[in-house]
C-alpha atoms as a PDB file:
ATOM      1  CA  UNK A   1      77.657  83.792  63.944  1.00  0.00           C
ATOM      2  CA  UNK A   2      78.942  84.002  60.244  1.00  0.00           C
ATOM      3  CA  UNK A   3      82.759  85.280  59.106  1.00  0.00           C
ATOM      4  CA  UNK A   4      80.821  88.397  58.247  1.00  0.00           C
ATOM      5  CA  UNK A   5      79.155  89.044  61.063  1.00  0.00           C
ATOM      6  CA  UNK A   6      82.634  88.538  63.281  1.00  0.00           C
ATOM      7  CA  UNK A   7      84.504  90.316  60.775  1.00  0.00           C
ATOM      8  CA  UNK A   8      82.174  93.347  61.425  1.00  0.00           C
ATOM      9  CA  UNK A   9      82.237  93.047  64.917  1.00  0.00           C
ATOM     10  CA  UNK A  10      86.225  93.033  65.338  1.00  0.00           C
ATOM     11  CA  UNK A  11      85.901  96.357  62.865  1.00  0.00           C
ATOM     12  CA  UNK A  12      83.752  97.580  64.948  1.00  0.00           C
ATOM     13  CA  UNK A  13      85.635  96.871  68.238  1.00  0.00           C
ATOM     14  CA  UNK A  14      88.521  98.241  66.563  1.00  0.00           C
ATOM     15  CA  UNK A  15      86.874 101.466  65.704  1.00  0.00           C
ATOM     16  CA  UNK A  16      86.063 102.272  69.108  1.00  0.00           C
ATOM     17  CA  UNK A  17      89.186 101.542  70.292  1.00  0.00           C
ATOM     18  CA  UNK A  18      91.114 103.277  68.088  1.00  0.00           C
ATOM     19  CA  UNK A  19      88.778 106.608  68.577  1.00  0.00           C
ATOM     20  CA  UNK A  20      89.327 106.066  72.209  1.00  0.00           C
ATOM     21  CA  UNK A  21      92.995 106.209  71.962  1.00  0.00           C
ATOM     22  CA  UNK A  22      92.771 109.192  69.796  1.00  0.00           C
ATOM     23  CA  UNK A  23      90.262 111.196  71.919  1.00  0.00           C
ATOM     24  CA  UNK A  24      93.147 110.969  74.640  1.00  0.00           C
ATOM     25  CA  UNK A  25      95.821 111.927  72.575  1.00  0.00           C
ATOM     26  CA  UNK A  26      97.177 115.493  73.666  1.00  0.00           C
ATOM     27  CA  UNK A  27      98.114 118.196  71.441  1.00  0.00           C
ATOM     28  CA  UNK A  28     100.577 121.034  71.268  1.00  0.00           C
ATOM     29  CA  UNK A  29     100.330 123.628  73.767  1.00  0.00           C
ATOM     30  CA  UNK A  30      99.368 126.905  71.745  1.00  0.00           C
ATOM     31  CA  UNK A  31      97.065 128.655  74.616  1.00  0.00           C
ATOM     32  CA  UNK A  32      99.308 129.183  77.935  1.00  0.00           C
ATOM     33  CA  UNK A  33      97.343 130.480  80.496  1.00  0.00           C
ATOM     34  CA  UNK A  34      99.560 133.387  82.271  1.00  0.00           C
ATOM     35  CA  UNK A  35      97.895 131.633  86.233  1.00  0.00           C
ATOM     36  CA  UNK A  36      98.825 128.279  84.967  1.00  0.00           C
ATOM     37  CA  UNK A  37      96.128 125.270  84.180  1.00  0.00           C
ATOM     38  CA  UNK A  38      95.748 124.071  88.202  1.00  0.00           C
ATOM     39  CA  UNK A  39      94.978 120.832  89.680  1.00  0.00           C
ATOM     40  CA  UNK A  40      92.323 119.501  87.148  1.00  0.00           C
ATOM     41  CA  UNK A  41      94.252 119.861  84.147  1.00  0.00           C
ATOM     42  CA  UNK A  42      97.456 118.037  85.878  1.00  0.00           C
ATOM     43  CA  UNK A  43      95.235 114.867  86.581  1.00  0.00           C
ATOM     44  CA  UNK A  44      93.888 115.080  83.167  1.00  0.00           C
ATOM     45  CA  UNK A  45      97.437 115.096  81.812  1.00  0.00           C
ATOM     46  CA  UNK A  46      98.062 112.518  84.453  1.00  0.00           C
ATOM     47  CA  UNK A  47      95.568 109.826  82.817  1.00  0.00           C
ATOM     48  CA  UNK A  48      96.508 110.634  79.150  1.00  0.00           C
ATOM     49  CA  UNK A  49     100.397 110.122  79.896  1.00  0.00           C
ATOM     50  CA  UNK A  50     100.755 106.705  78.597  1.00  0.00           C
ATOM     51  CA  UNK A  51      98.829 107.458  75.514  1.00  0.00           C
ATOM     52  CA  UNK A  52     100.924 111.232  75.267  1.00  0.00           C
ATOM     53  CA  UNK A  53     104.311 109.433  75.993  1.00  0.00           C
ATOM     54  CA  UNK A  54     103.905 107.142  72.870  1.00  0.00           C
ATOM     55  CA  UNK A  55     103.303 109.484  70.794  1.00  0.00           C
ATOM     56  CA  UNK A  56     105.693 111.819  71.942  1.00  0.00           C
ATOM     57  CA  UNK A  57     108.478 109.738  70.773  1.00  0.00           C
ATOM     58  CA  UNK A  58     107.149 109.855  67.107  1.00  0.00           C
ATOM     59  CA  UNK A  59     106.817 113.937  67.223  1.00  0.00           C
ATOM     60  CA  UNK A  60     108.391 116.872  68.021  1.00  0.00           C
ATOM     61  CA  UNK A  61     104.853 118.508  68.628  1.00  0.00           C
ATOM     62  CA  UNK A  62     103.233 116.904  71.389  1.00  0.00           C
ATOM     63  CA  UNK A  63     105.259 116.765  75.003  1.00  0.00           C
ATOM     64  CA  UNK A  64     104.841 114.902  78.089  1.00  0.00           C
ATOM     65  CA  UNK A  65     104.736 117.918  79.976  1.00  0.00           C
ATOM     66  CA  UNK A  66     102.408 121.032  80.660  1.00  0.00           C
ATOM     67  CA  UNK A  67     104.991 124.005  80.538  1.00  0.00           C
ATOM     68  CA  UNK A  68     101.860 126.736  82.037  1.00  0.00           C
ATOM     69  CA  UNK A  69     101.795 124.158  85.118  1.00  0.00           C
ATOM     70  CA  UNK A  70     101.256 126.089  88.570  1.00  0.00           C
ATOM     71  CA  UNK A  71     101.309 122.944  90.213  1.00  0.00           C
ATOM     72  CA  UNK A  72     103.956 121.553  92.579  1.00  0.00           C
END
């Protein structure tokens, strides 16, 4: 394989990953629901914690938390 070709491939690798990581970023919480989100919702924001705690420490608008959690 040519420096092109593997130069193309890494970009491409890189792409994906990099959508990946951003697909699982969370955002601000502007939609509170008044019965709380429930179980599904806390193992979604379960999996994405890594991802949300890095970026948490950046900005002011994403938390590590669900505040609308009915959860125990």
């Amino acid at each position: 394989m040519s420096s092109r070709g593997r130069a193309g491939v890494v970009a491409g690798v890189l792409l994906v990953v990099v959508l990946t990581l951003g697909a699982c970023a969370a955002g601000p919480n502007v939609d509170v629901s008044p019965e709380g989100l429930g179980f599904w919702w806390g193992l979604w924001h379960g999996l994405i914690l890594p991802v949300t705690f890095i970026i948490s420490l950046f900005t002011d608008t994403v938390t590590i938390y669900e505040v609308g959690n009915n959860g125990n």
